[in-house]
Protein backbone atom coordinates (compact mmCIF):
# COMPACT_ATOMS: atom_id res chain seq x y z
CA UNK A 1 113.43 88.30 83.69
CA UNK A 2 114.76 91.51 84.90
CA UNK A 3 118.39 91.48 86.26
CA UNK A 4 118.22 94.87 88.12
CA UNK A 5 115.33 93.09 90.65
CA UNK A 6 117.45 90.38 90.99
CA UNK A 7 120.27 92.88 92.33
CA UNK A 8 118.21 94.68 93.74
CA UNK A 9 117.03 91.94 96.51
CA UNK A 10 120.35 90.28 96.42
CA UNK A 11 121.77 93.98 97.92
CA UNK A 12 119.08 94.25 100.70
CA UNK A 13 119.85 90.70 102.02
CA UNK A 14 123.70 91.69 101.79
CA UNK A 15 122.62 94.51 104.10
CA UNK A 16 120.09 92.37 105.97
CA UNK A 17 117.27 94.44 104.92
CA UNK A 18 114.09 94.60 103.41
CA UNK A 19 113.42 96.03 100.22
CA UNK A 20 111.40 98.95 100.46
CA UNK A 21 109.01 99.15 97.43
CA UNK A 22 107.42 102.28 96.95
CA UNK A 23 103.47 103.13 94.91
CA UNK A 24 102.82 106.64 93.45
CA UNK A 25 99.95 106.83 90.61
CA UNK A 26 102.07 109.07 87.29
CA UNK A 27 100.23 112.42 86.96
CA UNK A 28 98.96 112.93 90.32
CA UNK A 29 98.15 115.45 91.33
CA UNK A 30 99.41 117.05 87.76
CA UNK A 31 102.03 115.23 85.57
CA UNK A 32 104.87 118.03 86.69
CA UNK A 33 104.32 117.65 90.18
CA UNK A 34 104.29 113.99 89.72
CA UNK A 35 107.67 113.86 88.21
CA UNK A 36 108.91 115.46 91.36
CA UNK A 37 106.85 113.38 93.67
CA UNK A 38 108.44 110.18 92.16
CA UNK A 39 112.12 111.29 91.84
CA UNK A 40 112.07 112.53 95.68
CA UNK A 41 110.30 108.64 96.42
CA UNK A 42 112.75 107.13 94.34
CA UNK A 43 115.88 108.51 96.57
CA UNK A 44 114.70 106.48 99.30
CA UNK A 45 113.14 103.18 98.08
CA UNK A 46 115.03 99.91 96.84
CA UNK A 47 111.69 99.22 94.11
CA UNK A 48 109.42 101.84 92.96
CA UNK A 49 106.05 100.97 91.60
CA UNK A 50 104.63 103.58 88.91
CA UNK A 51 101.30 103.39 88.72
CA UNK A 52 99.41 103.67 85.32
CA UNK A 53 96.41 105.74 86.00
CA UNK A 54 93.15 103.91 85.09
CA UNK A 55 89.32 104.76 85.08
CA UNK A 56 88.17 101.76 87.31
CA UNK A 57 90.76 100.68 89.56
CA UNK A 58 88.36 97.92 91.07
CA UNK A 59 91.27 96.49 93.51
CA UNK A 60 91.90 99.86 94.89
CA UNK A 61 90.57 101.70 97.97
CA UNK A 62 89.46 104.97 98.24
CA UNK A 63 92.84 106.59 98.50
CA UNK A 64 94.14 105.43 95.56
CA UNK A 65 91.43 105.62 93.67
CA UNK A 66 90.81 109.20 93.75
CA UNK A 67 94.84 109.59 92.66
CA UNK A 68 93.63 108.05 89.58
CA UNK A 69 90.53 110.26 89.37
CA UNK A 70 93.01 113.22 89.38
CA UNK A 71 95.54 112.01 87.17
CA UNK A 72 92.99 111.32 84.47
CA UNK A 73 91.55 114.64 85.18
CA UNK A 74 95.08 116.26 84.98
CA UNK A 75 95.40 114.69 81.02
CA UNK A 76 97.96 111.49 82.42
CA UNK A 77 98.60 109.33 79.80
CA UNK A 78 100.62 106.43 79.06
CA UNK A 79 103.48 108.63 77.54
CA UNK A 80 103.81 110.38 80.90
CA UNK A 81 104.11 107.17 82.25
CA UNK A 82 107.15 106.35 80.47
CA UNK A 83 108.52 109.62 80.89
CA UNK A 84 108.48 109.82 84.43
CA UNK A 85 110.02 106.26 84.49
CA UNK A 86 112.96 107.37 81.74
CA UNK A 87 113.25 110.05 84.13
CA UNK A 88 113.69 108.15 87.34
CA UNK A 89 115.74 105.36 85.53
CA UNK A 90 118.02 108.07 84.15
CA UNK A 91 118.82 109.43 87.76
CA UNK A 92 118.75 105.89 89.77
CA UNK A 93 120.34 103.45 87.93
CA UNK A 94 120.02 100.60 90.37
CA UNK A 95 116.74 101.15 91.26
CA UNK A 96 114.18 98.78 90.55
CA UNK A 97 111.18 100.27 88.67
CA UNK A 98 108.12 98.20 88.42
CA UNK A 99 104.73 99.43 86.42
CA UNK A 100 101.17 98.56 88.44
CA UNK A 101 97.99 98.77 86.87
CA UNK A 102 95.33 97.43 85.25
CA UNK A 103 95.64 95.07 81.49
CA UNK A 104 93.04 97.53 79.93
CA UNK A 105 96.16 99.98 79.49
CA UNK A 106 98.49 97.35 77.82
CA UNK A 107 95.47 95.70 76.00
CA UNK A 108 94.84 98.85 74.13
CA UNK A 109 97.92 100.00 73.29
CA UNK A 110 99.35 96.01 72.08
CA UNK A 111 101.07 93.61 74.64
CA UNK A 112 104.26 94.33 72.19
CA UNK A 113 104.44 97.77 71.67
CA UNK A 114 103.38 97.78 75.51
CA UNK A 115 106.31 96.16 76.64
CA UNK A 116 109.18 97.26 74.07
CA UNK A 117 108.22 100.46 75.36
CA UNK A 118 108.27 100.01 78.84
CA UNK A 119 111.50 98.42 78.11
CA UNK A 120 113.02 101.46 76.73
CA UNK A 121 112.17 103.83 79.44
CA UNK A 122 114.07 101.38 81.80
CA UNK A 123 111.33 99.57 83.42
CA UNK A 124 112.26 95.99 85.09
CA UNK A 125 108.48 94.66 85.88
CA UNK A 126 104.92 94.62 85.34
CA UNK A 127 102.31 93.88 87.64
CA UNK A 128 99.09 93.44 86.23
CA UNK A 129 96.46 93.55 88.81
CA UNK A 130 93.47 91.59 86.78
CA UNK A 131 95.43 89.09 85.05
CA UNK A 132 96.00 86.57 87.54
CA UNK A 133 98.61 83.06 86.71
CA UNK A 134 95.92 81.06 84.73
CA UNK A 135 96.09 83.92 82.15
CA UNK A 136 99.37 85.42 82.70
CA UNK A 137 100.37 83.40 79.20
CA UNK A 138 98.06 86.04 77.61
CA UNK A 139 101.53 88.32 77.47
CA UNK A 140 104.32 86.13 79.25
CA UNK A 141 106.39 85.31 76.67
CA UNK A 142 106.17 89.45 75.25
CA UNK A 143 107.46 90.43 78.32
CA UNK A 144 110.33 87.67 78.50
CA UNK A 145 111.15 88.79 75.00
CA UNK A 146 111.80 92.58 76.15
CA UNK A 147 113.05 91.60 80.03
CA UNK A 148 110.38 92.18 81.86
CA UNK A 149 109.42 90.67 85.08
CA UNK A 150 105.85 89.26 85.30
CA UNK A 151 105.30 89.96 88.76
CA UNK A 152 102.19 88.00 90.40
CA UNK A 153 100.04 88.67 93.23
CA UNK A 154 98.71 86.20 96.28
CA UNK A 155 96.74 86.92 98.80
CA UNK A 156 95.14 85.19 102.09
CA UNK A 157 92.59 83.28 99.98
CA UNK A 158 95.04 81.91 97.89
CA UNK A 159 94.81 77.87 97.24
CA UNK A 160 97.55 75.81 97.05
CA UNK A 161 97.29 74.62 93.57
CA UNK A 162 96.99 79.10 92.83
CA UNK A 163 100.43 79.36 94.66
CA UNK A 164 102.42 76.72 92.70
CA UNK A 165 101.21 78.14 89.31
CA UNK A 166 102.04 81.76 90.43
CA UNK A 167 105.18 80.11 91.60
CA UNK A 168 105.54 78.41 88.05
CA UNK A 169 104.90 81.55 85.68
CA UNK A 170 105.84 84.35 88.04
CA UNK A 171 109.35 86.35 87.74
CA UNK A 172 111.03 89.54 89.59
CA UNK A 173 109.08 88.94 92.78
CA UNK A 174 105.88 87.51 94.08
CA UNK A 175 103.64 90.39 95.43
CA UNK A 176 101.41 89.16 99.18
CA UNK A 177 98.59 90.44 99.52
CA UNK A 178 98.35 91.24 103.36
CA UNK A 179 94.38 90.84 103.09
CA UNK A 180 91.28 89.71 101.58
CA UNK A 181 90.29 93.34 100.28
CA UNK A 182 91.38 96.78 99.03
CA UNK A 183 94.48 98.86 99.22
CA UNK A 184 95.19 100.92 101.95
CA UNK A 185 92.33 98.86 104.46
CA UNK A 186 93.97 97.80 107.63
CA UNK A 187 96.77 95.27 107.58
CA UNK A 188 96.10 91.29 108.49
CA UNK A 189 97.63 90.27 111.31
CA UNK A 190 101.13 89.79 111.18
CA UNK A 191 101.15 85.84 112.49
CA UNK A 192 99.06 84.79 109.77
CA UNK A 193 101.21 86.88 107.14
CA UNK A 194 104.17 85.01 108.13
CA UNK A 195 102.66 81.95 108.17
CA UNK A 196 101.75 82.03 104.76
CA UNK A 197 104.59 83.39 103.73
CA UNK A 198 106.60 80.21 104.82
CA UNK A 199 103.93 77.99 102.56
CA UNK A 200 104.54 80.64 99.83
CA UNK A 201 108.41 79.91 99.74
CA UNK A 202 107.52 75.72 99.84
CA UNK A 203 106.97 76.41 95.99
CA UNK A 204 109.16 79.60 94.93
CA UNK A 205 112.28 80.17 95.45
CA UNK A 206 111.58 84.00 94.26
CA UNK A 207 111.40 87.24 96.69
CA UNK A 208 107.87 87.94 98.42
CA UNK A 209 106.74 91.30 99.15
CA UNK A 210 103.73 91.90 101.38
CA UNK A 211 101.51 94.84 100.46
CA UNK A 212 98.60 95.96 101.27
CA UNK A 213 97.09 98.28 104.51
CA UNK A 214 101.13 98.99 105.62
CA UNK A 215 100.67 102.86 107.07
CA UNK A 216 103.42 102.53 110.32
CA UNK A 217 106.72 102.19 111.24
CA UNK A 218 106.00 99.60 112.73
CA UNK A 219 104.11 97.56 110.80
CA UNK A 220 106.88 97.67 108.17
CA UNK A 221 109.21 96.80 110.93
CA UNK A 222 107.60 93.77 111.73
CA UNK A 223 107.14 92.47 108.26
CA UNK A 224 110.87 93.38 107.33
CA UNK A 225 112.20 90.84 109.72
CA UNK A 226 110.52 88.04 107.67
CA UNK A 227 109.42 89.56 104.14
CA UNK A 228 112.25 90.09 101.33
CA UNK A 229 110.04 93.42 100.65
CA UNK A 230 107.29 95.99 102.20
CA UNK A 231 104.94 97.54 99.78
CA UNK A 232 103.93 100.81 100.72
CA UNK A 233 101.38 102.91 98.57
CA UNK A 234 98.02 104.59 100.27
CA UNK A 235 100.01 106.03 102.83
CA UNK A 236 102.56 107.35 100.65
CA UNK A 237 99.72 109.02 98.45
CA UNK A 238 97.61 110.23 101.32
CA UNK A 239 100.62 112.77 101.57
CA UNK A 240 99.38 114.24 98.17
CA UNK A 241 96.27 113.81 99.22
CA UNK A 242 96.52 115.76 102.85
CA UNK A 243 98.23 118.54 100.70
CA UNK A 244 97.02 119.23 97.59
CA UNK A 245 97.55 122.91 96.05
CA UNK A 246 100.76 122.59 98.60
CA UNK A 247 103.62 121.39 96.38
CA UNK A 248 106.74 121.66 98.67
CA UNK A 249 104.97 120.27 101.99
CA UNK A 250 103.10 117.19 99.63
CA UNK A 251 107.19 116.61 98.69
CA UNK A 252 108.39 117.44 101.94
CA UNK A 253 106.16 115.41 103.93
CA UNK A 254 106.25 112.42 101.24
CA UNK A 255 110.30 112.38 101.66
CA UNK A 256 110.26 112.26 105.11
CA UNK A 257 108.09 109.50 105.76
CA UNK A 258 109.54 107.59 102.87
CA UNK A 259 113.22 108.18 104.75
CA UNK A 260 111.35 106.83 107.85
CA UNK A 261 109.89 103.72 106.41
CA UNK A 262 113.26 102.97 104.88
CA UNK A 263 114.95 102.71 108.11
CA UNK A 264 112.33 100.45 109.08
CA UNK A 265 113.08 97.83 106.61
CA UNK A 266 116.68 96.92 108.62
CA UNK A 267 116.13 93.28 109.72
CA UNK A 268 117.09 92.59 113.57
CA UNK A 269 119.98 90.24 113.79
């Protein structure tokens, strides 16, 4: 299990914050622009989340999706993956830097060359979108063998007996799902988010992060004061999105609304 996480949320509760975990896709909108994009991010988030660009991201909406669609288009591979990561570790030593994606891209390349890669560039997590707990021994003990995090998701729909084994097998944090659906829909109401946040930590003592449809201030506000972390990724790529051909304003514009969202993650006392 990755030590820098562990820092990482032990510093935001020192501060009595939430960590502030941030999604780009690598390679969008090009794989030079998208090294820039994700060192500007990276000045402002506790966590960033790199995403590994895949042909059929099925638990992704639209947004997202077509950041895929145009790193794929823009020749992304896995090697600018790690790259950009290297990169980011390289300048932010105490960030945390988790890789999202799909098990296609570590199932081709080998779980273990996967992961002592991934290791190498600095990389403290993986989340795996379609490999839920009941498979998660399909590379757990690769990753604990290179210090990597197995992060795993819940969501709404989540059973009890689901949450203990996620509980059981996950590491680094557990990931909430805010809703029953697609990135970047709208939020679930806050109420219930909390509630089952409280069953969550009945089995895990590790951080949760809620994810999932968080586009305001002030819906990362309200989660802050009870989540250990707020995962923020459409809105952060619909900046690329709204400005594409426009380097400086997509970085701009990205940078301040990352700065914003990070001063929404203080807690009130």
């Amino acid at each position: 299990m990755s030590k820098r996480l562990t820092e990482v949320f032990a510093r935001c509760k020192a501060e009595n914050k939430s960590a502030l975990v941030g999604y780009l896709t690598a390679g969008d909108p090009t794989v030079k622009t998208s090294r820039k994009l994700m060192l500007s991010l990276a000045q402002h988030v506790d966590i960033i989340e790199i995403g590994m660009p895949f042909s059929d991201p099925a638990a992704d909406g639209p947004v997202i999706q077509a950041a895929s669609e145009r790193a794929l288009a823009a020749g992304a591979h896995f090697d600018d993956v790690l790259h950009i990561a290297k990169e980011v570790r390289g300048m932010n030593p105490n960030i945390g830097i988790v890789l999202m994606g799909y098990a296609n891209v570590p199932f081709t390349i080998g779980f273990e060359t996967f992961a002592d890669r991934a290791s190498a560039a600095g990389v403290d997590g993986v989340l795996l979108v379609d490999i839920p707990a009941e498979e998660s021994a399909l590379c757990a003990d690769i990753f604990k063998e290179h210090d990597l995090s197995q992060i795993m998701l819940l969501a709404p729909t989540s059973t009890q007996e689901r949450i203990q084994l996620a509980a059981a097998v996950g590491q680094g944090f557990i990931y909430y799902v805010s809703l029953a659906g697609i990135t970047g829909a709208e939020m679930g109401e806050v109420a219930k988010i909390k509630d089952k946040l409280s069953l969550i930590r009945q089995y895990s003592k590790l951080p949760i992060c809620v994810g999932f449809g968080v586009k305001t201030t002030k819906q990362a506000t309200d989660l802050a004061n009870f989540a250990d972390g707020v995962v923020v990724g459409s809105h952060f790529v619909s900046q690329i999105t709204s400005n594409i051909g426009m380097e400086d304003v997509m970085i701009n514009n990205l940078s301040a609304s990352a700065s914003a969202l990070a001063l929404a993650m203080q807690k009130e006392k």
